[in-house]
Protein backbone atom coordinates (compact mmCIF):
# COMPACT_ATOMS: atom_id res chain seq x y z
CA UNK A 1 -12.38 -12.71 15.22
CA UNK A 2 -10.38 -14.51 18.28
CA UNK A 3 -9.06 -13.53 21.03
CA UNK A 4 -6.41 -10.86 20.69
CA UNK A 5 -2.54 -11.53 21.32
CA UNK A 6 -0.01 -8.83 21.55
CA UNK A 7 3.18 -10.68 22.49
CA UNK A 8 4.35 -11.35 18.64
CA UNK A 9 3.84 -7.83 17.08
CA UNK A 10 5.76 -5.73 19.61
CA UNK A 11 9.31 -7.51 17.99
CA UNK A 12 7.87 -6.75 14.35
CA UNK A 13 9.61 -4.08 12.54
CA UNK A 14 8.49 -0.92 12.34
CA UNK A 15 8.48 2.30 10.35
CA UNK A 16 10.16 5.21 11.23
CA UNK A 17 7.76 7.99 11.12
CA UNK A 18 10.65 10.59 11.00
CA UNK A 19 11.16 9.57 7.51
CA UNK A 20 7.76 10.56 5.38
CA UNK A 21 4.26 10.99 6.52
CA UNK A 22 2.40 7.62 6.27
CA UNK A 23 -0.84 6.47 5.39
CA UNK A 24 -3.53 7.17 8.21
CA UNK A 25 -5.32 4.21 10.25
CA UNK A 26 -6.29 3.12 13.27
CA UNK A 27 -5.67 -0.71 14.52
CA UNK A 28 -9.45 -2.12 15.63
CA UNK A 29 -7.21 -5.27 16.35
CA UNK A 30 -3.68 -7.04 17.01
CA UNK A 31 -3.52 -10.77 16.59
CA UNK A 32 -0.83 -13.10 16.73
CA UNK A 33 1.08 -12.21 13.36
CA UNK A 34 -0.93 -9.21 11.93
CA UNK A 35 -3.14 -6.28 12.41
CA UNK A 36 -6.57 -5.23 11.69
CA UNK A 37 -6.49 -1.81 10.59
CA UNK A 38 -9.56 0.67 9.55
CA UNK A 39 -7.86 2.86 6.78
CA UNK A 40 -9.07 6.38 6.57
CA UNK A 41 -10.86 7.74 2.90
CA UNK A 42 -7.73 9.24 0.89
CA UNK A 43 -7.16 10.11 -3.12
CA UNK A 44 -4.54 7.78 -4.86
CA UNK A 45 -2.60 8.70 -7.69
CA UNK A 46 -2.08 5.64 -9.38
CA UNK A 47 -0.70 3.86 -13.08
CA UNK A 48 -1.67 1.10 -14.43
CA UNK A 49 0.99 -1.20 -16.06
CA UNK A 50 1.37 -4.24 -17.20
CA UNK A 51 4.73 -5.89 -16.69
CA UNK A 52 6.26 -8.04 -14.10
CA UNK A 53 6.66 -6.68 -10.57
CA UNK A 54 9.69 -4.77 -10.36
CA UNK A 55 9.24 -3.45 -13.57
CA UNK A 56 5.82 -2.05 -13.38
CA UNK A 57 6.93 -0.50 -9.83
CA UNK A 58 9.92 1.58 -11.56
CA UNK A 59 8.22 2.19 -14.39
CA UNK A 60 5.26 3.92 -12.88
CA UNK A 61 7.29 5.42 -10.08
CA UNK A 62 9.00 7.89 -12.81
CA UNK A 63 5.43 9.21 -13.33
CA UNK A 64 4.13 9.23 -10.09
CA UNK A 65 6.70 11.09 -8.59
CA UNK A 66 6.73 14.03 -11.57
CA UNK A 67 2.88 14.01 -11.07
CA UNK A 68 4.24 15.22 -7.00
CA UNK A 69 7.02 17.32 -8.10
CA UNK A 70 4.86 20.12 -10.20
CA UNK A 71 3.95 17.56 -13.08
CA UNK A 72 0.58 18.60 -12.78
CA UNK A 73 -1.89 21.61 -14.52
CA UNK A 74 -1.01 23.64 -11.26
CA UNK A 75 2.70 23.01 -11.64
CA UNK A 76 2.07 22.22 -7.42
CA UNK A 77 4.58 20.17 -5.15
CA UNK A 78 2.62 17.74 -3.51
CA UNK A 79 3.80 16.02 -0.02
CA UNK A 80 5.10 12.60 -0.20
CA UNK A 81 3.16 10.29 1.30
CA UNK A 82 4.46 6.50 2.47
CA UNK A 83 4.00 4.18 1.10
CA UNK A 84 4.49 3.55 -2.37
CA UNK A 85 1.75 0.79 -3.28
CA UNK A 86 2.10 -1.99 -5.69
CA UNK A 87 -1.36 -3.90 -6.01
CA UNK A 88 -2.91 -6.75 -8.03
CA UNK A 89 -6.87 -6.74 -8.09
CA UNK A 90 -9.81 -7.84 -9.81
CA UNK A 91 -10.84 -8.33 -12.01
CA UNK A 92 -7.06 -8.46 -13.34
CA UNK A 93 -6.47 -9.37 -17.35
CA UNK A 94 -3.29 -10.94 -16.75
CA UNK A 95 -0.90 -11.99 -13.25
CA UNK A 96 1.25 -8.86 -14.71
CA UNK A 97 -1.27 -6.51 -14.40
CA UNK A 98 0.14 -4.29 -11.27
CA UNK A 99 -2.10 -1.01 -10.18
CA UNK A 100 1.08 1.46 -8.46
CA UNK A 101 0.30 4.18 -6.44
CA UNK A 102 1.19 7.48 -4.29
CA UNK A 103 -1.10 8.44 -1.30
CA UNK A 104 -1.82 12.01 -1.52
CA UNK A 105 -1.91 14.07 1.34
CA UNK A 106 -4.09 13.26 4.57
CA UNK A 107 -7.19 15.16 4.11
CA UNK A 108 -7.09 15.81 0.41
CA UNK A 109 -9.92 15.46 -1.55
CA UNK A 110 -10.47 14.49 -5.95
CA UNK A 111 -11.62 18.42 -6.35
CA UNK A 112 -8.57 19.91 -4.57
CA UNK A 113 -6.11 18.07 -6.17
CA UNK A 114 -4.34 19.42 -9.45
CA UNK A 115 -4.47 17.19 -12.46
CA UNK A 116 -1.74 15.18 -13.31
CA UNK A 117 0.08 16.09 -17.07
CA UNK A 118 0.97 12.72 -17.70
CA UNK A 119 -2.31 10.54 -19.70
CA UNK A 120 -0.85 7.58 -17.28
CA UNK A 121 -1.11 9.31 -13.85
CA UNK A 122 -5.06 8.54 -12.40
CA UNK A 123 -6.52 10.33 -9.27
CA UNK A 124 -9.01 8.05 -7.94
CA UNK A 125 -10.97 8.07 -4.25
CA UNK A 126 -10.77 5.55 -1.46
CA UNK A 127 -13.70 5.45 0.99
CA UNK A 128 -12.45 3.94 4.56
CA UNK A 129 -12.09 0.32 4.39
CA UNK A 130 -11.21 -2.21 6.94
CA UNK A 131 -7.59 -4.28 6.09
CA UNK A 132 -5.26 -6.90 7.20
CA UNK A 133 -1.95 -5.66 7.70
CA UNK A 134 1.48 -7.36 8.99
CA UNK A 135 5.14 -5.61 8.27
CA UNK A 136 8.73 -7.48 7.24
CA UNK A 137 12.03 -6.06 6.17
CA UNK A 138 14.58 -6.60 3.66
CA UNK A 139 14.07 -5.87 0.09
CA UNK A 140 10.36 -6.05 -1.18
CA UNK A 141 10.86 -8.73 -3.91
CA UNK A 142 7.84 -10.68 -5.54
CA UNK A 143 8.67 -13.77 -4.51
CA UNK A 144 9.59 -12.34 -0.53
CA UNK A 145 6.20 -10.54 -1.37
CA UNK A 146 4.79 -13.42 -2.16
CA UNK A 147 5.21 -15.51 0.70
CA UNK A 148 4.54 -12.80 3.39
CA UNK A 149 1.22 -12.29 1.94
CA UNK A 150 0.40 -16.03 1.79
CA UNK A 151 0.87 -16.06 5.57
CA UNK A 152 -1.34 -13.20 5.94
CA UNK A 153 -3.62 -14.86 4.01
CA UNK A 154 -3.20 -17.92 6.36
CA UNK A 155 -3.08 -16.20 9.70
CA UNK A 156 -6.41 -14.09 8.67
CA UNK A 157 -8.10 -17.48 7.83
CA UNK A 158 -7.75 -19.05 11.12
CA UNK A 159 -9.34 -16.00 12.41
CA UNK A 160 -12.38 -16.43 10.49
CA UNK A 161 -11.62 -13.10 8.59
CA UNK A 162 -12.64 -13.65 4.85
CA UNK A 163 -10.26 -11.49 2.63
CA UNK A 164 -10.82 -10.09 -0.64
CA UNK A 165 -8.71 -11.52 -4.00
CA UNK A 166 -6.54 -7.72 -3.79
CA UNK A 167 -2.74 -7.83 -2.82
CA UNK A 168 -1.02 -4.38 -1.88
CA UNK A 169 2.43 -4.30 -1.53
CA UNK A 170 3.64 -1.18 0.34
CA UNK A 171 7.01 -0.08 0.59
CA UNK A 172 8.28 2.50 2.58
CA UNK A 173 11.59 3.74 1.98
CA UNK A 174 13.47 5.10 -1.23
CA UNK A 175 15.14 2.46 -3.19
CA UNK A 176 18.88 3.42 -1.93
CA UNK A 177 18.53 2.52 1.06
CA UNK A 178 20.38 -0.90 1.75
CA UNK A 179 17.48 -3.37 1.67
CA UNK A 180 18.49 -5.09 4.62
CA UNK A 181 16.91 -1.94 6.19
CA UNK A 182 13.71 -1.33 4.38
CA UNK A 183 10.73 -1.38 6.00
CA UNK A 184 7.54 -3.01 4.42
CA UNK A 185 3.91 -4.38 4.66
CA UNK A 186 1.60 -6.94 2.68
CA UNK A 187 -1.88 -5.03 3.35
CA UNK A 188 -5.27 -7.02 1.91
CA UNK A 189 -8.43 -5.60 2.29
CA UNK A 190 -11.32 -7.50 4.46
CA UNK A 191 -14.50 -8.36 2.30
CA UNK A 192 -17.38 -6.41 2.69
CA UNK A 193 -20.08 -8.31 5.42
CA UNK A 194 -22.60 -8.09 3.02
């Protein structure tokens, strides 16, 4: 995969882990302007919509976060859980065809999880899987989006690492914050050696 670099990502921006629990991983590898990260299995809670960008994030985050806050057939709190992912994958229908979701707890498993009220709210399973990642702040816009993850896509290629067609989009903090301070990532998954 090359040889690995550290100098660049030290002066990236990073997440405060103060704020919510995050995601868990472990880096295998830091290149020049990203990360390769093996993701632990977790359960999603996810909506489908389809609608541009910034709609289909606020629209499913209304959902998602009753499904947390006792919207469920155990009426159960459930720990939030950075960060809130927007993804595109295939096979998609349409280019507005966004898949947004909550990480549940670390740990948690489909059978231990309460079932959401809401038709729209899907639990689904995520075995480990091995990801490019690389961070930026400001406000997580498609077209900001956008480019970030084309020079993932770029930087991954020159490594030889073949990526799969998936896009994830994964904010971290609430949407009050000023967005000159949010803190964000563009994370694709690796394809499969095969």
């Amino acid at each position: 995969m090359g040889k690995l670099r550290t100098s660049t990502v030290a002066s990236k921006p990073q997440y405060n882990p103060n704020m919510t629990k995050r995601q868990e991983y472990r880096v295998i590898s830091t290149h020049k302007d990203f990360e390769v990260r093996e993701y632990q299995p977790c359960v999603i809670a996810e909506v489908k919509v389809s609608a541009d960008y910034a709609t289909a994030s606020s629209t499913a985050f209304g959902s998602l976060f009753k499904y947390i806050s006792q919207g469920n057939n155990a009426s159960e709190k459930i720990a939030m859980t950075a960060p809130v992912i927007s993804a595109q994958r295939e096979p998609a229908v349409s280019a507005d065809e966004w898949f947004v979701s909550f990480v549940m707890p670390s740990g948690s498993t489909i059978g231990q999880m309460p079932q959401p009220n809401d038709a729209r709210v899907h639990l689904r399973e995520l075995a480990a899987e091995t990801c490019v990642a690389t961070s930026f702040k400001g406000t997580a816009t498609a077209k900001k989006s956008e480019a970030v993850a084309l020079q993932l896509r770029l930087g991954a290629s020159k490594e030889n690492i073949a990526l799969s067609s998936e896009t994830r989009i994964c904010r971290f903090d609430p949407p009050f914050k000023p967005g000159f301070m949010q803190y964000n990532e563009i994370v694709i998954p690796i394809h499969p050696v095969e």
